[in-house]
Protein backbone atom coordinates (compact mmCIF):
# COMPACT_ATOMS: atom_id res chain seq x y z
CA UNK A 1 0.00 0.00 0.00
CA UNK A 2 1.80 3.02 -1.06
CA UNK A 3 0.36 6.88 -0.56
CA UNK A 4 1.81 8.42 -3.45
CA UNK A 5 0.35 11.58 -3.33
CA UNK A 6 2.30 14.83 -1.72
CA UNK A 7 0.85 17.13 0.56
CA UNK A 8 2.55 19.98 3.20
CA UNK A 9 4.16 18.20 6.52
CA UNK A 10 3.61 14.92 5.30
CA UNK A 11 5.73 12.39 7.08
CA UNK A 12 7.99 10.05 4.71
CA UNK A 13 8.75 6.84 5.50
CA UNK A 14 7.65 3.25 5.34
CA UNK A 15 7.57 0.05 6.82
CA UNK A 16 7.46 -3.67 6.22
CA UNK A 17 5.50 -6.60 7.89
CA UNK A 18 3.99 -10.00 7.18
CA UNK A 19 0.10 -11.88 6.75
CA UNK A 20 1.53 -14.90 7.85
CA UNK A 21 -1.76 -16.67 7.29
CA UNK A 22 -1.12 -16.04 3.67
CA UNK A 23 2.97 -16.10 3.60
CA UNK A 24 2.81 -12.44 2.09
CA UNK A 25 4.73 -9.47 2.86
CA UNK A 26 3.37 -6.32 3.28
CA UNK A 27 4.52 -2.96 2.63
CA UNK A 28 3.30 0.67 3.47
CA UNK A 29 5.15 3.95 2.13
CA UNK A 30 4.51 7.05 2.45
CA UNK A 31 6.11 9.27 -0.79
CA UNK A 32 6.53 12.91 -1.19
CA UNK A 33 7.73 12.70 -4.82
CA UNK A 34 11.78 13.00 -3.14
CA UNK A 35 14.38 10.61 -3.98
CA UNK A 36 13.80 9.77 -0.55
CA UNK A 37 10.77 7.70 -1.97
CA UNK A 38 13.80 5.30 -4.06
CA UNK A 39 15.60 4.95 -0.77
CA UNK A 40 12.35 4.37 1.11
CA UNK A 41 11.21 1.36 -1.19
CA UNK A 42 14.06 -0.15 -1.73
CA UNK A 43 14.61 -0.51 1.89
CA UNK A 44 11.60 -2.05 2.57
CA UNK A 45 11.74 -4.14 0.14
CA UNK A 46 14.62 -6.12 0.95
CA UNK A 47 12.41 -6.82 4.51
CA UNK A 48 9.60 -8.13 2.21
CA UNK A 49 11.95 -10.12 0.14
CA UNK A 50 13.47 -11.64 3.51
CA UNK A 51 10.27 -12.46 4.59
CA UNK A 52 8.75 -14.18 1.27
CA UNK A 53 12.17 -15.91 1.69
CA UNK A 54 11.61 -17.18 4.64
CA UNK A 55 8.00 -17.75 4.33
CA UNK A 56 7.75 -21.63 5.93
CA UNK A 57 9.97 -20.43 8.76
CA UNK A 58 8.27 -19.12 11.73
CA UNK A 59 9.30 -15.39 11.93
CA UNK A 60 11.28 -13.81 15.37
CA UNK A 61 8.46 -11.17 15.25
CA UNK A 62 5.74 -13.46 15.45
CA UNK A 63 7.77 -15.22 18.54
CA UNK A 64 9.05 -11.44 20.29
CA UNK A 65 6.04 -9.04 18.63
CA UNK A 66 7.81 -5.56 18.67
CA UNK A 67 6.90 -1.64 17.91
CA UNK A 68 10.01 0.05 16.40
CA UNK A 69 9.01 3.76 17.38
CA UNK A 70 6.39 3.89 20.18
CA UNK A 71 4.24 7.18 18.53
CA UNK A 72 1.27 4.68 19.62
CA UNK A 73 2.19 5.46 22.94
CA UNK A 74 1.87 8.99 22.80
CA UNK A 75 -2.27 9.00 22.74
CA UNK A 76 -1.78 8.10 26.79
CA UNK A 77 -0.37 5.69 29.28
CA UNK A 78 -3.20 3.45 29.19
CA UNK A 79 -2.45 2.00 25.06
CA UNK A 80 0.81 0.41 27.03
CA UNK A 81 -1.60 -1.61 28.41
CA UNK A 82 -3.55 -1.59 25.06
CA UNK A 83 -0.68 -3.06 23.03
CA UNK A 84 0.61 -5.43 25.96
CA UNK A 85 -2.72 -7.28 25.91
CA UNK A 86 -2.48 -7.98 22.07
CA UNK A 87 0.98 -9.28 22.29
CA UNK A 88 3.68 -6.43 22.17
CA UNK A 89 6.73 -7.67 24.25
CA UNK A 90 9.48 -5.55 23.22
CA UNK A 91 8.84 -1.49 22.16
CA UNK A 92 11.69 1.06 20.71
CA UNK A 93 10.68 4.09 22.02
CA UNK A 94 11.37 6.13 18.87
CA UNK A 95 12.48 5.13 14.80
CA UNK A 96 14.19 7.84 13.14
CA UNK A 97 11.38 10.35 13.76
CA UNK A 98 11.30 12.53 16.79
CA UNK A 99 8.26 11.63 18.57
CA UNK A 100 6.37 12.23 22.09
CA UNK A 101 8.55 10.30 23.56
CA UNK A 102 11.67 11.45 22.83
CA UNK A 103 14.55 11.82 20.22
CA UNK A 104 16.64 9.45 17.46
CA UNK A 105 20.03 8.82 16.99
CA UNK A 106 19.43 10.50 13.31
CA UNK A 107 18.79 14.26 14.60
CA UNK A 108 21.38 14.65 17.36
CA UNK A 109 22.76 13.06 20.52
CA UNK A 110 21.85 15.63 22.73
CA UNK A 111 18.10 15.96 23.77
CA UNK A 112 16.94 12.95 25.84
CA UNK A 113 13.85 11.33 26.97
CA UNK A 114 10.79 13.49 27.12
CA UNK A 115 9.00 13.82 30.82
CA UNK A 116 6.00 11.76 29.01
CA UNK A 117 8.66 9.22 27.59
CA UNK A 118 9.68 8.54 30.99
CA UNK A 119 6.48 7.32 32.01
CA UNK A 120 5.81 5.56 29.15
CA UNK A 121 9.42 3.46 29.63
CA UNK A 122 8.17 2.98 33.71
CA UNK A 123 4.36 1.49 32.14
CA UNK A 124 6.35 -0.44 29.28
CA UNK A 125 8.95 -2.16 32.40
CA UNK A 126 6.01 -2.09 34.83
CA UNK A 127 3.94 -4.48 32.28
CA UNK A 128 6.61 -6.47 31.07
CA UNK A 129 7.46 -4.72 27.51
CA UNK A 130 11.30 -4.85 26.62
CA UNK A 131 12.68 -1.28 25.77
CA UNK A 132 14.76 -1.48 23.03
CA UNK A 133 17.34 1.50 22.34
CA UNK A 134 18.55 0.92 18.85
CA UNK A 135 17.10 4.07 17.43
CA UNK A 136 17.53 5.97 21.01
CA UNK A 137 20.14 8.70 21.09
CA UNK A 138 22.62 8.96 23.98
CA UNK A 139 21.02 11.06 26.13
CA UNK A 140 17.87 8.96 25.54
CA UNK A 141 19.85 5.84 26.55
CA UNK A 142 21.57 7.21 29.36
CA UNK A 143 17.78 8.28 30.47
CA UNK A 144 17.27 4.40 30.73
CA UNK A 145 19.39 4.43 33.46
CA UNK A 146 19.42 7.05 35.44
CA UNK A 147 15.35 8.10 35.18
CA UNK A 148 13.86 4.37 34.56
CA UNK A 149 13.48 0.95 36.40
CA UNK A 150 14.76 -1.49 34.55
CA UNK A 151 17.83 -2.00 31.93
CA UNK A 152 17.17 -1.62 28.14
CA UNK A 153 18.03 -4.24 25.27
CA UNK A 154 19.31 -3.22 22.13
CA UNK A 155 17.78 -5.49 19.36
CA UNK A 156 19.88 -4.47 16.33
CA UNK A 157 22.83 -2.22 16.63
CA UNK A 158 26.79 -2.40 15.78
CA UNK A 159 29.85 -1.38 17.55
CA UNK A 160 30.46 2.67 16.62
CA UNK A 161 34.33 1.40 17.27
CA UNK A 162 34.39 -0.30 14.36
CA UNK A 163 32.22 1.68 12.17
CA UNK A 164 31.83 5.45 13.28
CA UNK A 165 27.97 5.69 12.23
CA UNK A 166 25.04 7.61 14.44
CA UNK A 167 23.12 4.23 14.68
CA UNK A 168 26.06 2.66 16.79
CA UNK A 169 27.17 1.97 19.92
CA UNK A 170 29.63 3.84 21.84
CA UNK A 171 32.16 1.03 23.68
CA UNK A 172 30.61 3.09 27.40
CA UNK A 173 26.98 2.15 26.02
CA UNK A 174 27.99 -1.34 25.32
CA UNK A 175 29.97 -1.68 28.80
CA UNK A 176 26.90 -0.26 30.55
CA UNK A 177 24.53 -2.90 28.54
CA UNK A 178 26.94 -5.69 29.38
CA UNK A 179 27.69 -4.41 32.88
CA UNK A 180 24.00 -5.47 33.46
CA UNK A 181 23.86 -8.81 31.47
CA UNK A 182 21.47 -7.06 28.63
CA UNK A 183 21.27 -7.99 24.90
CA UNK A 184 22.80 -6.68 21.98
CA UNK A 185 22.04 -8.08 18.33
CA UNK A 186 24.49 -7.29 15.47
CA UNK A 187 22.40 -5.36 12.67
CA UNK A 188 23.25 -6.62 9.12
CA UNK A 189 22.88 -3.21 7.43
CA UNK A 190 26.17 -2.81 5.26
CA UNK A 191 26.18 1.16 6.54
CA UNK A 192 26.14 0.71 10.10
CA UNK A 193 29.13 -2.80 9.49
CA UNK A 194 31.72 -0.94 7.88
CA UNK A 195 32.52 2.38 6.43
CA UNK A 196 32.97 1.66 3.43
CA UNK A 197 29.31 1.13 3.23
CA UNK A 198 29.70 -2.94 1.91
CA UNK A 199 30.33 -5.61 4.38
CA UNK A 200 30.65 -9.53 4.18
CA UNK A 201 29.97 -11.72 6.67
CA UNK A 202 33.27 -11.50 8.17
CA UNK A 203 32.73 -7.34 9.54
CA UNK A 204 29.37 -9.15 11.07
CA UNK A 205 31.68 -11.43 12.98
CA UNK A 206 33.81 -8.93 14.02
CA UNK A 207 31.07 -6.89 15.56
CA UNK A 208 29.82 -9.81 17.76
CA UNK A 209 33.70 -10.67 18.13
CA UNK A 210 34.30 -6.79 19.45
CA UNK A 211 31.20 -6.90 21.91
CA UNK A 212 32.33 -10.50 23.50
CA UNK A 213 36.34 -8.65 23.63
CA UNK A 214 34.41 -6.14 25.63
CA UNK A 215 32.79 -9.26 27.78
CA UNK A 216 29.30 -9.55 26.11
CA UNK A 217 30.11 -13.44 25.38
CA UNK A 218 26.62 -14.02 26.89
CA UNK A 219 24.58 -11.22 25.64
CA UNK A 220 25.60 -10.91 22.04
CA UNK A 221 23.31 -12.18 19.03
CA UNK A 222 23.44 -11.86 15.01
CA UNK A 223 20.62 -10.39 14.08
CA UNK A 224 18.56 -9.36 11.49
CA UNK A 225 19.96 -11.86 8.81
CA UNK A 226 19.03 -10.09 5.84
CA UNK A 227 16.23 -7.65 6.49
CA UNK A 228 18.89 -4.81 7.01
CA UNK A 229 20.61 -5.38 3.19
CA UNK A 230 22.26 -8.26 1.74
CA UNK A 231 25.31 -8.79 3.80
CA UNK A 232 28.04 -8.42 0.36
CA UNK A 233 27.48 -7.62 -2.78
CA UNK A 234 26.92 -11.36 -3.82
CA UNK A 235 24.47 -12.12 -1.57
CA UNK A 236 26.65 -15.66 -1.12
CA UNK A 237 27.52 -15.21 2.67
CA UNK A 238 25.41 -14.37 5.48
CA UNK A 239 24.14 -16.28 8.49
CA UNK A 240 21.18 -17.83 6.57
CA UNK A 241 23.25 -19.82 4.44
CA UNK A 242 26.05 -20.56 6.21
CA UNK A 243 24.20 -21.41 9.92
CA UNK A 244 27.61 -22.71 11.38
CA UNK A 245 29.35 -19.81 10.47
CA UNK A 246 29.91 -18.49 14.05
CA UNK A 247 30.79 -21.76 15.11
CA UNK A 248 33.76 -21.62 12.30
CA UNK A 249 34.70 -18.51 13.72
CA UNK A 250 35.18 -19.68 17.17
CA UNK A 251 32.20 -18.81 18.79
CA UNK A 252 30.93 -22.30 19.95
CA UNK A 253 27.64 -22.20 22.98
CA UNK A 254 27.42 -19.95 25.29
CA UNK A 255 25.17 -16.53 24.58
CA UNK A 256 25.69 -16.81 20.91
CA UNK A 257 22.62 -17.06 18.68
CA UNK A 258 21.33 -16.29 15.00
């Protein structure tokens, strides 16, 4: 479903999700006649094409039911309790839109959690709702700590170390998620794996390698195989074809999933 038509403070953007009764992606865009639109659909469509992909499969969103950017939040505390009851376990406060809530890692680092995102993080940990700070900016995810109950998770993020991007972590984020046994999953996105903007399995592995250096053996995952872009040009390695792959690489047990 795509809204092609422009109008004044129209938010772009899309996003991608399944009808797994009938194996089908689904996309909705919003365009504006930009080249954002190209960027926009493109996107997406690499999530539908991992999904039709993995059609027979049962999907880590139908197991862990998510909201990435918690806008339908911001109508009042009681939807937490709205969305709970229908299955939401894990919520990112914001996407790459500011929001009620608070502010992305794509406008700036500076401004943090709103006062009404703060109480929307205590009803999300209160009911059992996983906050997820992948899109968060640092003041936003230092909020988490010092202003909130209960640590955050970060469900697909890299290591800023090795690739000096917005979306990443900073090695004192990923101490502090470690320091109290979070999760961290390794986003696939050639952009946020190396600088160069093209990646191969083996930057993944590095990542994951980087956060267990750091001592997140037991809280570091690969995810996102293939939603995020292709993992090389080729499209011949990534996790979903090569399922021992971390094992190869030395990571055998422990924390480390796919």
């Amino acid at each position: 479903m795509m809204d092609v038509q422009s109008r004044p403070g129209k938010a772009m953007g899309g996003y991608c999700t399944g009808i797994y009764a009938a194996k089908s992606p689904f996309i909705f865009a919003n365009f504006n006649g930009t080249a954002h639109d190209v960027k926009v659909i493109t996107h997406e469509a690499g999530h539908a094409f991992a999904f039709y992909v993995n059609r027979d499969r049962v999907p880590l969103d139908a197991m862990l039911p998510s909201l990435e950017g918690c806008e339908v939040f911001q109508d009042g505390l009681e939807k937490v309790a709205f969305w709970r009851e229908r299955g939401i376990r894990m919520g990112a406060p914001v996407w790459n839109n500011e929001n009620a809530l608070g502010t992305p890692a794509k406008k700036n680092p500076t401004d943090g959690l709103t006062d009404y995102g703060v109480k929307v993080v205590k009803e999300m940990q209160r009911l059992g709702i996983a906050v997820d700070v992948s899109h968060l900016n640092e003041a936003g995810f230092y909020d988490l700590f010092s202003k909130t109950n209960m640590p955050p998770m970060a469900s697909h993020s890299c290591c800023r170390k090795l690739c000096d991007h917005f979306r990443n972590l900073s090695d004192s984020q990923l101490r502090r998620l470690i320091s109290l046994n979070s999760f961290v999953g390794v986003n696939f996105y050639p952009a946020f794996l190396h600088p160069s903007g093209k990646a191969t399995l083996d930057h993944v592995i590095d990542h994951i390698a980087y956060i267990c250096d750091l001592g997140g053996e037991n809280i570091a995952a690969a995810q996102h195989p293939g939603t995020h872009g292709r993992a090389d040009d080729t499209g011949d390695q990534h996790l979903g074809k090569d399922p021992q792959a971390l094992e190869h690489a030395g990571f055998v047990g422990g924390g480390m999933g796919t």
